[in-house]
PDB file of N, CA and C in Angstrom:
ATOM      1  N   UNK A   1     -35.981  43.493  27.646  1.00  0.00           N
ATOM      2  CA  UNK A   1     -34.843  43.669  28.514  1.00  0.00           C
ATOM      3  C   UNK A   1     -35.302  43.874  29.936  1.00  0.00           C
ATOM      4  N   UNK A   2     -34.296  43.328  30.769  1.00  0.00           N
ATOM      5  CA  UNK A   2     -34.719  43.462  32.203  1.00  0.00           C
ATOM      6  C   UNK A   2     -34.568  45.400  32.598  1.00  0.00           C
ATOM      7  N   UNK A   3     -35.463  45.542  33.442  1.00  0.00           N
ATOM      8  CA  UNK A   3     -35.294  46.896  33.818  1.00  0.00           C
ATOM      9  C   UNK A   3     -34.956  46.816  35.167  1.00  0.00           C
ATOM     10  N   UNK A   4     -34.797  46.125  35.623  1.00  0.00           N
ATOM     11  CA  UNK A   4     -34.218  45.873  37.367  1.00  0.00           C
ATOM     12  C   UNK A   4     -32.915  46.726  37.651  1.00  0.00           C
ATOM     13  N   UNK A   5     -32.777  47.357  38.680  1.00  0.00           N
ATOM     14  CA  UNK A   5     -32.011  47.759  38.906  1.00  0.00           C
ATOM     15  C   UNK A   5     -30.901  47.326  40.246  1.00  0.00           C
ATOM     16  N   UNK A   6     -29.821  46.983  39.605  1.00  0.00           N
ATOM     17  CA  UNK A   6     -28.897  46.352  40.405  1.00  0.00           C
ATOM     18  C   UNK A   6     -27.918  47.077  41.421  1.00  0.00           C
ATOM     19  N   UNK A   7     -27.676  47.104  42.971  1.00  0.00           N
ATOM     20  CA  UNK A   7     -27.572  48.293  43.737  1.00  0.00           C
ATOM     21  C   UNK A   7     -25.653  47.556  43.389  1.00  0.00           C
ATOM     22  N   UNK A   8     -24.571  48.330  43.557  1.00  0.00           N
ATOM     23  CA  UNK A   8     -23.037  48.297  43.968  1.00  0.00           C
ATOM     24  C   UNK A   8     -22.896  46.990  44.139  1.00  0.00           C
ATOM     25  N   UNK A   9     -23.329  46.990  45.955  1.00  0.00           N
ATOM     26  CA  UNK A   9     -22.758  46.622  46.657  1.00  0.00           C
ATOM     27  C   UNK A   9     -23.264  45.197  46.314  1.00  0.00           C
ATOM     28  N   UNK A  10     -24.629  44.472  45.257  1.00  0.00           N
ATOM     29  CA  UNK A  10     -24.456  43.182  44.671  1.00  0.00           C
ATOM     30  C   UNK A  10     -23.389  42.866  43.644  1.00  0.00           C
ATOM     31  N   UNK A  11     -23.037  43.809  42.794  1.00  0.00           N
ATOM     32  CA  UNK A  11     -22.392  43.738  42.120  1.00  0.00           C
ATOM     33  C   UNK A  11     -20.134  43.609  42.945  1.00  0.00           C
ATOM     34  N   UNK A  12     -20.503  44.709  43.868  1.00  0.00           N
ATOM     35  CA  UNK A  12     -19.462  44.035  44.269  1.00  0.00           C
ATOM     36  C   UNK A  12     -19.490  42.246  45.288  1.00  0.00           C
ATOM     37  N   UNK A  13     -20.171  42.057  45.851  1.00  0.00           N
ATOM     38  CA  UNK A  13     -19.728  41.304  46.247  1.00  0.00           C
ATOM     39  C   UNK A  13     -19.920  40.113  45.772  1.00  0.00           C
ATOM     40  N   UNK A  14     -20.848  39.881  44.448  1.00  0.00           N
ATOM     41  CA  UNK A  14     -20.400  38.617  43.432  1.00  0.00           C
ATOM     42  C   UNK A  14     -18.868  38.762  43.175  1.00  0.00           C
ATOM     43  N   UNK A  15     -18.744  39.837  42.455  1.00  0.00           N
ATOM     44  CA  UNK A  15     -17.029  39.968  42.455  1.00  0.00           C
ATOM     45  C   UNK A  15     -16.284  39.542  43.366  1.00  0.00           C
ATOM     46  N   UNK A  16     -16.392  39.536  44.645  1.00  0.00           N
ATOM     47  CA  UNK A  16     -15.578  39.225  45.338  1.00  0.00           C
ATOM     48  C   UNK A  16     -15.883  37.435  45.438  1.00  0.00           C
ATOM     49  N   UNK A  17     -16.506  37.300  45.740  1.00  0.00           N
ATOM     50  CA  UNK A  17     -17.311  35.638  45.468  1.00  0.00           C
ATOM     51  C   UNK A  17     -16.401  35.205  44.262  1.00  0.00           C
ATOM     52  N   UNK A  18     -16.397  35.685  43.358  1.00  0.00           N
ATOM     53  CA  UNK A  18     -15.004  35.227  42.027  1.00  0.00           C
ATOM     54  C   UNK A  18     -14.194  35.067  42.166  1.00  0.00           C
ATOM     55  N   UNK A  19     -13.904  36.273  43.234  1.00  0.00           N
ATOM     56  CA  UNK A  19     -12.263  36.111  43.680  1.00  0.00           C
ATOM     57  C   UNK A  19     -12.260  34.753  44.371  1.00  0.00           C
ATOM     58  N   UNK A  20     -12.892  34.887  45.562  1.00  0.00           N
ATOM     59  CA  UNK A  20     -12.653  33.737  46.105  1.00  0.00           C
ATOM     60  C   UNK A  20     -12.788  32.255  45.501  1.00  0.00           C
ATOM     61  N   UNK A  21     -13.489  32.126  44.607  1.00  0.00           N
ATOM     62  CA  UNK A  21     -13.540  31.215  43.950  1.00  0.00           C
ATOM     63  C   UNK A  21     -12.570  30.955  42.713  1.00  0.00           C
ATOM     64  N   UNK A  22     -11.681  31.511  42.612  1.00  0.00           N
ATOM     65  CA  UNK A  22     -10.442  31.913  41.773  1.00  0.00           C
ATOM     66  C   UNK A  22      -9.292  31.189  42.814  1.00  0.00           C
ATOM     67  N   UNK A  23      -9.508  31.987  43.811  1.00  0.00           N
ATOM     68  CA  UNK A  23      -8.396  31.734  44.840  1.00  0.00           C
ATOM     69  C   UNK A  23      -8.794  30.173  45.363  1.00  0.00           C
ATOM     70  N   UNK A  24      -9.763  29.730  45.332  1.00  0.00           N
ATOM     71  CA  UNK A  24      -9.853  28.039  45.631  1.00  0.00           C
ATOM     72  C   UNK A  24      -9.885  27.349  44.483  1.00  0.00           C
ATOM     73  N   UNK A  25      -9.640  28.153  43.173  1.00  0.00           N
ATOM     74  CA  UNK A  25      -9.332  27.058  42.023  1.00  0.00           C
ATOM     75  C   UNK A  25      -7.536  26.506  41.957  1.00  0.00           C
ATOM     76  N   UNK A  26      -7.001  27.819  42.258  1.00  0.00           N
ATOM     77  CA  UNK A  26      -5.899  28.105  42.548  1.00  0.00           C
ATOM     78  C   UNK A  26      -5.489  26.787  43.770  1.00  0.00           C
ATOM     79  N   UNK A  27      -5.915  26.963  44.979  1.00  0.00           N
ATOM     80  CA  UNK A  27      -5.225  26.331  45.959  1.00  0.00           C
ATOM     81  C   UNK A  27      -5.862  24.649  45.488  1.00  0.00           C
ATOM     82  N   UNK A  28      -6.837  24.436  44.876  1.00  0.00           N
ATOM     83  CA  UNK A  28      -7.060  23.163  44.552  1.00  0.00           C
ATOM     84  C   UNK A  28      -5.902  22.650  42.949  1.00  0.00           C
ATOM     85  N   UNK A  29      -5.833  23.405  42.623  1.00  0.00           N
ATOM     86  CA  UNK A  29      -4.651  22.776  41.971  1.00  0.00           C
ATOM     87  C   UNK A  29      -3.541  22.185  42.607  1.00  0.00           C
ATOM     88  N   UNK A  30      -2.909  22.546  43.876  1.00  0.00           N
ATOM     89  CA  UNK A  30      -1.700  22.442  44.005  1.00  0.00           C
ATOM     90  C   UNK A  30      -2.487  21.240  45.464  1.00  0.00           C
ATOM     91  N   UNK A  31      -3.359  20.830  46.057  1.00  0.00           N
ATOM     92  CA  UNK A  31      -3.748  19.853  46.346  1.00  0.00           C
ATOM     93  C   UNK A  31      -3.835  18.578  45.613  1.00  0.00           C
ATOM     94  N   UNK A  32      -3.230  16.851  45.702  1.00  0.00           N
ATOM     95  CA  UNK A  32      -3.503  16.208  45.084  1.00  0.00           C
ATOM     96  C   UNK A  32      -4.587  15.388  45.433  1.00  0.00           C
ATOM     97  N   UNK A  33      -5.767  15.082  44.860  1.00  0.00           N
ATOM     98  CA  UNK A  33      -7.290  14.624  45.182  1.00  0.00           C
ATOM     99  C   UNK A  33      -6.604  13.154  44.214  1.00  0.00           C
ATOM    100  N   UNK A  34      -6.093  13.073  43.209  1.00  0.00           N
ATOM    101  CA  UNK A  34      -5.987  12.048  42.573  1.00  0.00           C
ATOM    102  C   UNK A  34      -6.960  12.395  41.521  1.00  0.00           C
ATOM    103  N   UNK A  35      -8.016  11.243  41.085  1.00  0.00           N
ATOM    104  CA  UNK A  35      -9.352  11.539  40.180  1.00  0.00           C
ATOM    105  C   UNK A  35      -9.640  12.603  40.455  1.00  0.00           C
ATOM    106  N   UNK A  36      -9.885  12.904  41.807  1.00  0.00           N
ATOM    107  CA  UNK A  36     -10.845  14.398  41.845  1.00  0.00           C
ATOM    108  C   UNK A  36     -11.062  15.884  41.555  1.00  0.00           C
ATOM    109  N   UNK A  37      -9.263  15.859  41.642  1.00  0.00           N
ATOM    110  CA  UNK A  37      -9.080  16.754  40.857  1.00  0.00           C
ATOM    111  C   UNK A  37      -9.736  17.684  39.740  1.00  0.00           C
ATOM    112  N   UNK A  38     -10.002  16.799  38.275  1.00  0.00           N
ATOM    113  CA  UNK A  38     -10.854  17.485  37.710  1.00  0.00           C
ATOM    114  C   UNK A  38     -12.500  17.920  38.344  1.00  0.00           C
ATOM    115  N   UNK A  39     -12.689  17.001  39.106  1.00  0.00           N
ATOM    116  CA  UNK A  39     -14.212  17.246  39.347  1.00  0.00           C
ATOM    117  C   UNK A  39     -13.820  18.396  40.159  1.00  0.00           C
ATOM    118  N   UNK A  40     -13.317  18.862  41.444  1.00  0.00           N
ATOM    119  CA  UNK A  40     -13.108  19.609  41.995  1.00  0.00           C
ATOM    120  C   UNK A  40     -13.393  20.717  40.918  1.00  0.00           C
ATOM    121  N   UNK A  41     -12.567  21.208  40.709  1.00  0.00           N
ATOM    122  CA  UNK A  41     -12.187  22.105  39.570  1.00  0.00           C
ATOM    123  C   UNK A  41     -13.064  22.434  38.818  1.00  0.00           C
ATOM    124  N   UNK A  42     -13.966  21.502  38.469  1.00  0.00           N
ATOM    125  CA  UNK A  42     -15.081  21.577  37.650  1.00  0.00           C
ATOM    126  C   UNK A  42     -16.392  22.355  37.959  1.00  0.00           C
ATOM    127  N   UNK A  43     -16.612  21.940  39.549  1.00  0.00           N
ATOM    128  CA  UNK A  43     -17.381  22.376  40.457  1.00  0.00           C
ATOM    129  C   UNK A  43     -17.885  23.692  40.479  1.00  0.00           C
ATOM    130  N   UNK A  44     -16.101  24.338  40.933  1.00  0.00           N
ATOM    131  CA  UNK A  44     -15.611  25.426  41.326  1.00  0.00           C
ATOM    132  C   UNK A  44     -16.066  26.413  39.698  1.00  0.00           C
ATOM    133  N   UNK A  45     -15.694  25.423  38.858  1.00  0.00           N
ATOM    134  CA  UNK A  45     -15.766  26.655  37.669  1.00  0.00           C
ATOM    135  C   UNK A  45     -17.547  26.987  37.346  1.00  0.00           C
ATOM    136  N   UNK A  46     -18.274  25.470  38.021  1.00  0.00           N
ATOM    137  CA  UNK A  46     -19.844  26.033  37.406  1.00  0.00           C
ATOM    138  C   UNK A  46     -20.431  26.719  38.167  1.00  0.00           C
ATOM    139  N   UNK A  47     -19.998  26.664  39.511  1.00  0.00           N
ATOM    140  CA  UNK A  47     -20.665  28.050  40.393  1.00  0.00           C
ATOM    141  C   UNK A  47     -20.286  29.230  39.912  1.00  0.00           C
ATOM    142  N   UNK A  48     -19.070  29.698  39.636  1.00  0.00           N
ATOM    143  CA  UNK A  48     -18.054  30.867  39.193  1.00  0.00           C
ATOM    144  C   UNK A  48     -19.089  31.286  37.882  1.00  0.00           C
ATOM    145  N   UNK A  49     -19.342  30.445  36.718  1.00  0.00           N
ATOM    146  CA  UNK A  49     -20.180  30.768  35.833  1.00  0.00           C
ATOM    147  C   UNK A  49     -21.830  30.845  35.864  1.00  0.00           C
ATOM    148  N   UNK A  50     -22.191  30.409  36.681  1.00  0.00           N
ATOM    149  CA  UNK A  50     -23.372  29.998  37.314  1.00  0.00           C
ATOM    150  C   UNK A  50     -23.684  31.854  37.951  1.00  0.00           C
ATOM    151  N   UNK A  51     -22.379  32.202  38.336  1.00  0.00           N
ATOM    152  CA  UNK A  51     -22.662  33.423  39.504  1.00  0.00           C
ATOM    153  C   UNK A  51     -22.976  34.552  38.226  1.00  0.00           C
ATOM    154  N   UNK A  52     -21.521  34.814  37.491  1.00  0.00           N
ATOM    155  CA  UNK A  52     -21.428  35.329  36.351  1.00  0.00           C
ATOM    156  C   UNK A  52     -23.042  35.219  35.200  1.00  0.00           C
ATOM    157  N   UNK A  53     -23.390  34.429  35.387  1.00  0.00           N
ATOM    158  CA  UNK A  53     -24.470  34.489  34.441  1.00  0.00           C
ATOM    159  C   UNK A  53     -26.139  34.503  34.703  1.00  0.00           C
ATOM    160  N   UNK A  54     -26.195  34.903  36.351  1.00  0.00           N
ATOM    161  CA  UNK A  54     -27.160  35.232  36.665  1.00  0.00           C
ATOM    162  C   UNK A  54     -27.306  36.842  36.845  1.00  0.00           C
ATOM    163  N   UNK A  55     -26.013  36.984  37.216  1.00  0.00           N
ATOM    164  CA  UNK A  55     -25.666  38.414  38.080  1.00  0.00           C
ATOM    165  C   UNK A  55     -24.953  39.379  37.097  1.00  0.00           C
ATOM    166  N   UNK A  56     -23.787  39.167  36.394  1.00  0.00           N
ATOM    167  CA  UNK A  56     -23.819  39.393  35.371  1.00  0.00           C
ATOM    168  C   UNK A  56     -24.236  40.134  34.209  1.00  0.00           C
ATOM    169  N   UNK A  57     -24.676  39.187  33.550  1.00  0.00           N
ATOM    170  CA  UNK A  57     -25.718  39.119  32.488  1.00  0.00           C
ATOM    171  C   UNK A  57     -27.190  39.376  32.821  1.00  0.00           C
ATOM    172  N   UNK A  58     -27.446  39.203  33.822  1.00  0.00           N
ATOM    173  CA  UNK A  58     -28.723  39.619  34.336  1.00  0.00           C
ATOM    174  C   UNK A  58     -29.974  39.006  33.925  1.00  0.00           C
ATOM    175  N   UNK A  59     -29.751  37.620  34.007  1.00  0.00           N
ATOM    176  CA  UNK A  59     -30.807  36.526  33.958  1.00  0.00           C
ATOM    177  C   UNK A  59     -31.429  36.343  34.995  1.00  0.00           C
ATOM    178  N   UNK A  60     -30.852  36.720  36.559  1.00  0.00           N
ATOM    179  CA  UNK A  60     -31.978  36.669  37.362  1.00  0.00           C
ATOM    180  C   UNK A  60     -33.101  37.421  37.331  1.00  0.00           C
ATOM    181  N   UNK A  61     -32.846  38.492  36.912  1.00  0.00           N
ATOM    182  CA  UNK A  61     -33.971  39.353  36.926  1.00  0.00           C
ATOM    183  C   UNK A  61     -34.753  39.213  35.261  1.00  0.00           C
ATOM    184  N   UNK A  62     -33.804  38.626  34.518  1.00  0.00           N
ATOM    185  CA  UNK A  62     -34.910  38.649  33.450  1.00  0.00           C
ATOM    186  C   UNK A  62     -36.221  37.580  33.041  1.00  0.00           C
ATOM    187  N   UNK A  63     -37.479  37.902  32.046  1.00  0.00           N
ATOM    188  CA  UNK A  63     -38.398  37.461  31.892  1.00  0.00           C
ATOM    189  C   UNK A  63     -37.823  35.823  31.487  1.00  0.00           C
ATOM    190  N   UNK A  64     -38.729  34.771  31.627  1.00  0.00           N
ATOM    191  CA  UNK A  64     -39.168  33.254  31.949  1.00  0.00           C
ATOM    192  C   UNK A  64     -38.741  32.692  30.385  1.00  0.00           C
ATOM    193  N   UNK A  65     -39.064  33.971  29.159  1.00  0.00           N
ATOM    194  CA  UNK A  65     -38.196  33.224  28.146  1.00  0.00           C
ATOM    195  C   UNK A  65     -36.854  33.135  27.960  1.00  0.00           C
ATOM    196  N   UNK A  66     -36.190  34.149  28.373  1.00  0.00           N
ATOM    197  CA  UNK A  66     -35.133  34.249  28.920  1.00  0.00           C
ATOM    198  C   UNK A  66     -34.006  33.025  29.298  1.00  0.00           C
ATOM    199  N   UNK A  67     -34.997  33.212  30.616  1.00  0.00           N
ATOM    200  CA  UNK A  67     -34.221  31.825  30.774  1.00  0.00           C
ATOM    201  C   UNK A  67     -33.927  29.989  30.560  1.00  0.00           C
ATOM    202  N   UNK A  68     -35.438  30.295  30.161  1.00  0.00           N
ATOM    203  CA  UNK A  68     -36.032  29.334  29.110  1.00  0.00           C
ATOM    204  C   UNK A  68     -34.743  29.130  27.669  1.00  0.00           C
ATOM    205  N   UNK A  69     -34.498  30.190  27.259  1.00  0.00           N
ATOM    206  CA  UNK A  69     -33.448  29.959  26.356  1.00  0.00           C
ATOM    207  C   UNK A  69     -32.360  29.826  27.073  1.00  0.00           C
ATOM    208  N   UNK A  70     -31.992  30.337  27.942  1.00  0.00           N
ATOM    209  CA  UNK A  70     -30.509  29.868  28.442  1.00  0.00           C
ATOM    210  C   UNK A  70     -30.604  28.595  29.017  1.00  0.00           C
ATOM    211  N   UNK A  71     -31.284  27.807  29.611  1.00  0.00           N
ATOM    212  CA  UNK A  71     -31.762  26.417  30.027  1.00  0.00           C
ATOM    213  C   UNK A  71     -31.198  25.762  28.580  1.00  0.00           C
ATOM    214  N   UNK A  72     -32.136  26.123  27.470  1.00  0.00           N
ATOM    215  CA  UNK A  72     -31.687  25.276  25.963  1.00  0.00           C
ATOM    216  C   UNK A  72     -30.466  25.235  25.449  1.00  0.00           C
ATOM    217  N   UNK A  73     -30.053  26.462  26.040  1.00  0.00           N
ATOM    218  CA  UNK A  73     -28.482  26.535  25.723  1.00  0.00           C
ATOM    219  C   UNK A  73     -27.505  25.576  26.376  1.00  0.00           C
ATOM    220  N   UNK A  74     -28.157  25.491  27.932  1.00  0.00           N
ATOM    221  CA  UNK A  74     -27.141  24.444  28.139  1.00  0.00           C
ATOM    222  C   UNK A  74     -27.475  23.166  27.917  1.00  0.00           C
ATOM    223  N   UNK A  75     -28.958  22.898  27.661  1.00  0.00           N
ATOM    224  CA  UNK A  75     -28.941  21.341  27.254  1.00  0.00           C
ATOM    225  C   UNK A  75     -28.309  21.065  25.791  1.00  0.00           C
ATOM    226  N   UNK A  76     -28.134  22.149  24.990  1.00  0.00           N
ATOM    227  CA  UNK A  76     -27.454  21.571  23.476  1.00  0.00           C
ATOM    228  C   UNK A  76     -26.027  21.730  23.788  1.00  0.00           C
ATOM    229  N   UNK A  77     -25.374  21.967  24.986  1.00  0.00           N
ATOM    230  CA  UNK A  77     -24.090  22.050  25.222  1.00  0.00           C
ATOM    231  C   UNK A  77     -23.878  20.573  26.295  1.00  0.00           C
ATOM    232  N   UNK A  78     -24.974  19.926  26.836  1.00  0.00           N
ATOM    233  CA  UNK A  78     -25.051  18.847  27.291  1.00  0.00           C
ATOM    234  C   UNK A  78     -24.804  17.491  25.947  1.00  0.00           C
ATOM    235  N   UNK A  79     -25.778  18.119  25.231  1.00  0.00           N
ATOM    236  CA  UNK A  79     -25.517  17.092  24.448  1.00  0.00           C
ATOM    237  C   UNK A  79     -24.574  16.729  23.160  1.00  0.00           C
ATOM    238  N   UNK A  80     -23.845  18.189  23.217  1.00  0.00           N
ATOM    239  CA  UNK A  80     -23.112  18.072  22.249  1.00  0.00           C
ATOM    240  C   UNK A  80     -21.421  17.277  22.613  1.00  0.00           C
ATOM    241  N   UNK A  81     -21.511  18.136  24.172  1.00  0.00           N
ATOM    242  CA  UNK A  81     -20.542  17.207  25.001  1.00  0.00           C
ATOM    243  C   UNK A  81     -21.008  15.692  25.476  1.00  0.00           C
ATOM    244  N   UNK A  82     -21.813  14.878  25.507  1.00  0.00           N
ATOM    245  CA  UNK A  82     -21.872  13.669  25.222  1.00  0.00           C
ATOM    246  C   UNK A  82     -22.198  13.286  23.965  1.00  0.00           C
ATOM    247  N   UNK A  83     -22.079  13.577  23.398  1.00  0.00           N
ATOM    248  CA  UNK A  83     -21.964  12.934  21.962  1.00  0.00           C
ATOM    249  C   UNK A  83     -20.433  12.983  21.525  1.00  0.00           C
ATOM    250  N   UNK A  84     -19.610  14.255  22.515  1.00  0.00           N
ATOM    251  CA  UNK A  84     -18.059  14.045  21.769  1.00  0.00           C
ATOM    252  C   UNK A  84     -17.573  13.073  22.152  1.00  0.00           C
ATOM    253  N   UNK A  85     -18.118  12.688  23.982  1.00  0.00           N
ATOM    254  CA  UNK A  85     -17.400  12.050  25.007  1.00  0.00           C
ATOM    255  C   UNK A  85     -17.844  10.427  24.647  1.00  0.00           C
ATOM    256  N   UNK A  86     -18.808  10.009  23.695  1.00  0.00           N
ATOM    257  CA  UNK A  86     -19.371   8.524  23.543  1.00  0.00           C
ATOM    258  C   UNK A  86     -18.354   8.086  22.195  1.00  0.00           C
ATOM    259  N   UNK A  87     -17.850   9.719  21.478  1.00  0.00           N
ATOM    260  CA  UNK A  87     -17.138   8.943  20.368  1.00  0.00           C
ATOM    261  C   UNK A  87     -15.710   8.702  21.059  1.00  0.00           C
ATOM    262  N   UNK A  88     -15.220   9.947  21.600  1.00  0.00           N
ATOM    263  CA  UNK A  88     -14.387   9.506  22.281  1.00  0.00           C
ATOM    264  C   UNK A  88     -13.983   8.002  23.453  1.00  0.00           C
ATOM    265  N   UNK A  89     -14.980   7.513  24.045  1.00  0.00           N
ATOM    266  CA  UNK A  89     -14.884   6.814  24.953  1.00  0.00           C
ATOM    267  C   UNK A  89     -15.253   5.249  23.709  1.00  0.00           C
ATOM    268  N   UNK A  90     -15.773   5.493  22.835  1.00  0.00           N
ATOM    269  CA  UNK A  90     -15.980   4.091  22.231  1.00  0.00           C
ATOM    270  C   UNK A  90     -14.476   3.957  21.273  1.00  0.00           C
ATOM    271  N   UNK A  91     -13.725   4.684  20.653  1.00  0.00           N
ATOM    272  CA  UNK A  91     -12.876   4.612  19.883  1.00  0.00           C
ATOM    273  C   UNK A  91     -11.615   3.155  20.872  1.00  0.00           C
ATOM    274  N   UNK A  92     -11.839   2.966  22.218  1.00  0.00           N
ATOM    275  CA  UNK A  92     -11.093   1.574  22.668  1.00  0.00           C
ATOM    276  C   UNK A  92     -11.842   0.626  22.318  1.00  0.00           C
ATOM    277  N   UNK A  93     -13.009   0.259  21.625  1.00  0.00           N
ATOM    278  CA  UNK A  93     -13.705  -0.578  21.509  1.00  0.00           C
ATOM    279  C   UNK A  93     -12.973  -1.235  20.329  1.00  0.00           C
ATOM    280  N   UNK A  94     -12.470  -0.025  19.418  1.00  0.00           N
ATOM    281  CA  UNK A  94     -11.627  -0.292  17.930  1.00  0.00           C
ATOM    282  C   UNK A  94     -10.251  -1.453  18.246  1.00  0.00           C
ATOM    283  N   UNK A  95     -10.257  -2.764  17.682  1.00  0.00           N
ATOM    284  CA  UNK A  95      -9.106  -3.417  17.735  1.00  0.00           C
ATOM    285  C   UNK A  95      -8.350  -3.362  16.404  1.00  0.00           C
ATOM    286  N   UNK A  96      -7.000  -2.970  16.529  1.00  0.00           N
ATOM    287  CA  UNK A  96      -6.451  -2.719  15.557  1.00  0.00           C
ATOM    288  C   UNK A  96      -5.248  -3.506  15.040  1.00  0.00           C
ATOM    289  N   UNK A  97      -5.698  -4.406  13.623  1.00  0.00           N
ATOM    290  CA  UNK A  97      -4.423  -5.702  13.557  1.00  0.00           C
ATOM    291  C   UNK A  97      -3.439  -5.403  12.804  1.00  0.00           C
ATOM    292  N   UNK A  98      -2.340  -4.835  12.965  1.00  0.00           N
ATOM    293  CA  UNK A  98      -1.588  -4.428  11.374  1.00  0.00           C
ATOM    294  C   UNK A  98      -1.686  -6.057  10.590  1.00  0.00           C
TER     295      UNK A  98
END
């Protein structure tokens, strides 16, 4: 376990960094980007978790296996989401004759 010690005033102002990043998920909804939309949005949510899971959880400060496993974590969440998105995206390939 990390023994680092984390002072308030980081802890508050990731929090506030949430907020704000809450409050621009918010105002990007009601903007129309067209396509971009989701990406926008998307963005916004991996910094937000990105912040949350360094600061957080306290992976910045922890040891190299650490994060070594959280790295693996997101590549089997990489690939589990393209593997949904190839079945999904090939199922128009299907022609269907009654």
């Amino acid at each position: 376990m990390s023994e680092h010690i984390v002072s308030k005033k980081t802890y508050y102002t990731i929090f506030f960094a949430l907020l704000v990043g809450t409050a621009l998920t918010v105002a990007a909804a009601f903007v129309n980007l067209h396509n971009f939309n989701i990406v926008v949005a998307l963005l916004i949510a991996a910094v937000k978790a990105t912040l949350v899971i360094l600061f957080f959880m306290h992976i910045k400060y922890s040891t190299r296996l650490t994060k070594l496993w959280v790295a693996v974590g997101f590549i089997w969440l990489f690939i589990m989401l393209s593997i949904t998105l190839t079945d999904y995206l090939s199922r128009a390939w299907l022609v269907y004759k009654p």
